[in-house]
N, C-alpha and C. Protein backbone atom coordinates (compact mmCIF):
# COMPACT_ATOMS: atom_id res chain seq x y z
N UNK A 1 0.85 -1.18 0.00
CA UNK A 1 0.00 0.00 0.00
C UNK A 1 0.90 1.24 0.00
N UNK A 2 0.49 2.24 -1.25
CA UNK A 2 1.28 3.49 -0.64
C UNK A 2 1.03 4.37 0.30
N UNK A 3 1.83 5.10 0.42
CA UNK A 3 1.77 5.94 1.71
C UNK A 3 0.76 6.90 1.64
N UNK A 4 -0.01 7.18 0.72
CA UNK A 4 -1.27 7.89 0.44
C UNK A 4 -2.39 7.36 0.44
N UNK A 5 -2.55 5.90 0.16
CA UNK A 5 -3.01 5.33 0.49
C UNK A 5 -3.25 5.12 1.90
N UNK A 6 -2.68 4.62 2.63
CA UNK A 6 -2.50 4.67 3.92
C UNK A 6 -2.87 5.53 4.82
N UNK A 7 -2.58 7.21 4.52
CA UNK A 7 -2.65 8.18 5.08
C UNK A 7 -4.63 8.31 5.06
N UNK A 8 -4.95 8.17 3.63
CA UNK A 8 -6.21 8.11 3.53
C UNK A 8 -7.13 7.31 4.73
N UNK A 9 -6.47 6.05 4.54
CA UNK A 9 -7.44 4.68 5.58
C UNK A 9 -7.60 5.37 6.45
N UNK A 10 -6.33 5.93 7.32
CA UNK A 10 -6.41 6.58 8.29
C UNK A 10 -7.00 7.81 8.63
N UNK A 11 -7.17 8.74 7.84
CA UNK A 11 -8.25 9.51 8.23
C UNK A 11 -9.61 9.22 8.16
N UNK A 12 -10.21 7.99 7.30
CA UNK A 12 -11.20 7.71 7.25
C UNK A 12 -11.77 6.96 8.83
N UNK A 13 -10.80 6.95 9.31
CA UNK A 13 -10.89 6.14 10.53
C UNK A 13 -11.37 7.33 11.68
N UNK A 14 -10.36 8.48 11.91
CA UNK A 14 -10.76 9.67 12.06
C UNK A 14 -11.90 10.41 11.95
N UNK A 15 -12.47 10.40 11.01
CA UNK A 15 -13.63 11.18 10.05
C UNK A 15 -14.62 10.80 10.84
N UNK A 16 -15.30 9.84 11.68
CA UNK A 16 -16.61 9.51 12.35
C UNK A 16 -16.70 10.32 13.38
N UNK A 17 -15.44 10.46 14.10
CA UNK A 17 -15.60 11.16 15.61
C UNK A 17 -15.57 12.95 14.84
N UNK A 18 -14.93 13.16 13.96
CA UNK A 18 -15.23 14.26 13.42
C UNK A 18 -16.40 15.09 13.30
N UNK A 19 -17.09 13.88 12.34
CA UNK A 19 -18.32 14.16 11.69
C UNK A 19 -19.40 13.99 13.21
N UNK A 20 -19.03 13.94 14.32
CA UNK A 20 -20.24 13.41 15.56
C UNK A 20 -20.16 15.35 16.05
N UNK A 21 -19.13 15.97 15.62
CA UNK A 21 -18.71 17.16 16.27
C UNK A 21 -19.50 18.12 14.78
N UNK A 22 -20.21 17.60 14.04
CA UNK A 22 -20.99 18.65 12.84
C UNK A 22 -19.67 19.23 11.59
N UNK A 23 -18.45 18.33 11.74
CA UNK A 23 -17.39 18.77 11.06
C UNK A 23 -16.70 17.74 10.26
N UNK A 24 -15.73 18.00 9.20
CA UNK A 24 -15.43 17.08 8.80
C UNK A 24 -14.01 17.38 8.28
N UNK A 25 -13.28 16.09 7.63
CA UNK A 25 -11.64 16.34 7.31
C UNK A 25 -11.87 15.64 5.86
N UNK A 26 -10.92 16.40 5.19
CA UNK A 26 -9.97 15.49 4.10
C UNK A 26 -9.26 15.75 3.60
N UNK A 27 -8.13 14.52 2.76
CA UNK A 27 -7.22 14.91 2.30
C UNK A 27 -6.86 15.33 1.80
N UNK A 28 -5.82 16.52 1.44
CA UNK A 28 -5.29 17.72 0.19
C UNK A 28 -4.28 16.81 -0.55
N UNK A 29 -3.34 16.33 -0.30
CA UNK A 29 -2.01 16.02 -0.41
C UNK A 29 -0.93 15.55 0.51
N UNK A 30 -0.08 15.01 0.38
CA UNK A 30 1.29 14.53 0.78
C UNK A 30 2.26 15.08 0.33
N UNK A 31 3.09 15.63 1.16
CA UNK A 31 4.53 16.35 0.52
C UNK A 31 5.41 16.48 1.58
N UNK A 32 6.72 16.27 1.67
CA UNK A 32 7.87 16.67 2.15
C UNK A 32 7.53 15.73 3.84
N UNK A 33 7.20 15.14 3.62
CA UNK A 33 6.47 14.34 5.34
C UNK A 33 4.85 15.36 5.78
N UNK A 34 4.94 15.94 5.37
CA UNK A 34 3.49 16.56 5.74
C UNK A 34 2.70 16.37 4.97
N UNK A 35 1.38 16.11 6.17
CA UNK A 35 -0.21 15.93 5.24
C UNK A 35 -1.07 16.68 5.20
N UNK A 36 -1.66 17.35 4.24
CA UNK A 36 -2.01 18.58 3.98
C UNK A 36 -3.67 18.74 4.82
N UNK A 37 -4.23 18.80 5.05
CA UNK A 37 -5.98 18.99 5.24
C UNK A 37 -6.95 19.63 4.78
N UNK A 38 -8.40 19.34 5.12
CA UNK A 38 -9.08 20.47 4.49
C UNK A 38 -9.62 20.03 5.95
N UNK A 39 -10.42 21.12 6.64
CA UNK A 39 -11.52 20.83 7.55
C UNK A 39 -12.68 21.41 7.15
N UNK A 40 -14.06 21.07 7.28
CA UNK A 40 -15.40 21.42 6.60
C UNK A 40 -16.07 21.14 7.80
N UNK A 41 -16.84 21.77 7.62
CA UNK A 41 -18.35 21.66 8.27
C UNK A 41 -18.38 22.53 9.50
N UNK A 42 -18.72 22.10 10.99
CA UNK A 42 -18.35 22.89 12.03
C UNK A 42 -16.99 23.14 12.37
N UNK A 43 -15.92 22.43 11.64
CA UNK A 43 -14.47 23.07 12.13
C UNK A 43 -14.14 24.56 11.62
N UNK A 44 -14.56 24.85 10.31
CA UNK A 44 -14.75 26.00 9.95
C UNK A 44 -14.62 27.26 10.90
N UNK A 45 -13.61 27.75 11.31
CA UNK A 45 -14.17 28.84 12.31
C UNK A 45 -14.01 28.47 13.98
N UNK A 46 -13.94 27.46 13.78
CA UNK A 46 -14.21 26.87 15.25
C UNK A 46 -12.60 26.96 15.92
N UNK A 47 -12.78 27.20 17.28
CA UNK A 47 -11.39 28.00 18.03
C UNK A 47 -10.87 26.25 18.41
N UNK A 48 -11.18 24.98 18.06
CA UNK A 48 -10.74 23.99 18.66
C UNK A 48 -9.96 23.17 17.45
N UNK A 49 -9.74 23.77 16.14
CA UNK A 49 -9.88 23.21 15.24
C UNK A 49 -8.01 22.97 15.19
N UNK A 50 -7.35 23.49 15.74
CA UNK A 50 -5.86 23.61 15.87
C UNK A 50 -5.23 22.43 16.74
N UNK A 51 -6.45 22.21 17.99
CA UNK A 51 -5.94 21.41 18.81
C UNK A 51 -6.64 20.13 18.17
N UNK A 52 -7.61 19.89 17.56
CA UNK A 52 -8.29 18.55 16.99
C UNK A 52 -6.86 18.19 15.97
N UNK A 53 -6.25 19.10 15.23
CA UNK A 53 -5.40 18.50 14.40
C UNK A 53 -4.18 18.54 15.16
N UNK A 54 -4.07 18.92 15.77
CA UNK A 54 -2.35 18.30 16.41
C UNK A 54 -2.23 17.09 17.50
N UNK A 55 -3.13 17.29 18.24
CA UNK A 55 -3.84 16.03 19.96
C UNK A 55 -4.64 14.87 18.96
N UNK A 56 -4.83 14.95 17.51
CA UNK A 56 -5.90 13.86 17.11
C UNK A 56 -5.40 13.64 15.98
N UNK A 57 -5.46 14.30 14.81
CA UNK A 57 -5.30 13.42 13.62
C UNK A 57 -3.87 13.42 13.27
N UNK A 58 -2.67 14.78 13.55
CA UNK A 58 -1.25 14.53 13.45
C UNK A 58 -0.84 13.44 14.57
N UNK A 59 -1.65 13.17 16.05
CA UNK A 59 -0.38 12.34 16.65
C UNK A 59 -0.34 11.12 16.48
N UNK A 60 -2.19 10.66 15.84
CA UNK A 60 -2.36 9.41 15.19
C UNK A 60 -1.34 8.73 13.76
N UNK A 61 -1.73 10.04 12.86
CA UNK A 61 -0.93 9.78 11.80
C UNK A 61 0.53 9.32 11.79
N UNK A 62 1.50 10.45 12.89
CA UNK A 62 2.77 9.98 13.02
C UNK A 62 2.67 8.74 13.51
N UNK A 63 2.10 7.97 14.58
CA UNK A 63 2.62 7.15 14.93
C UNK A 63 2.05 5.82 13.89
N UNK A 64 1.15 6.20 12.95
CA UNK A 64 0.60 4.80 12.44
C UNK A 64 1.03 4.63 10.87
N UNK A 65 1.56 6.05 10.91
CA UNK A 65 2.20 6.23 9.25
C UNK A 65 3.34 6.45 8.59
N UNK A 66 4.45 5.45 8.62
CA UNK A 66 5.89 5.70 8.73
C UNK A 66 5.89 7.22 7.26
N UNK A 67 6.86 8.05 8.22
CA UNK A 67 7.34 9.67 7.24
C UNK A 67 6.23 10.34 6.91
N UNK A 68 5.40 10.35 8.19
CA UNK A 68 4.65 11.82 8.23
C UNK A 68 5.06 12.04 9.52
N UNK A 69 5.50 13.63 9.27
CA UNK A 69 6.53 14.58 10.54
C UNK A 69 5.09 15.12 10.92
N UNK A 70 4.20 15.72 10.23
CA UNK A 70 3.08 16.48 10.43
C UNK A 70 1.87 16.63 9.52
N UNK A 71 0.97 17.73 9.95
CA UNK A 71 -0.10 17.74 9.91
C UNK A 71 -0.55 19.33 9.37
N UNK A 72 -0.52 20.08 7.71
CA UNK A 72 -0.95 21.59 7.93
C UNK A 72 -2.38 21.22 6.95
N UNK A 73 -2.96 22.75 7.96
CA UNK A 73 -4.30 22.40 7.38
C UNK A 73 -4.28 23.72 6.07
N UNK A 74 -4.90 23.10 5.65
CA UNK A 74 -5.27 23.93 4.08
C UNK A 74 -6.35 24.83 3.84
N UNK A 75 -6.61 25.81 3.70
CA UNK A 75 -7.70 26.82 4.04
C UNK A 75 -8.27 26.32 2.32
């Protein structure tokens, strides 16, 4: 499996507890060890949306996705 592949499964895994919060994620891209984001729905705007991606979907990713350093989100 490639690593985009991969990165994908894994946010799809993510995406339920997301979507329970009226918000949602997906993927932009892969580059340089970082995975790019989009956030939709209630993350939009929302003052928690910094800590959902660094405490949740970057510390998951590093540890389950060999050469992702991080996590930027994509406006």
């Amino acid at each position: 499996m490639d690593i985009e592949a991969l990165i994908k499964e894994k946010i799809d895994v993510i995406r339920p507890y997301i979507n329970r919060h009226g918000g949602d994620i997906e993927f932009d891209h892969f580059e340089d060890g970082y995975v790019f984001v989009k956030m939709g729905g209630a993350c939009n705007g929302c003052a928690f949306v910094d800590t959902t991606l660094e405490y949740g979907v970057e510390e998951l990713l590093m540890e389950e996705v060999p050469g992702v350093v991080g996590v930027i989100l994509v406006e």
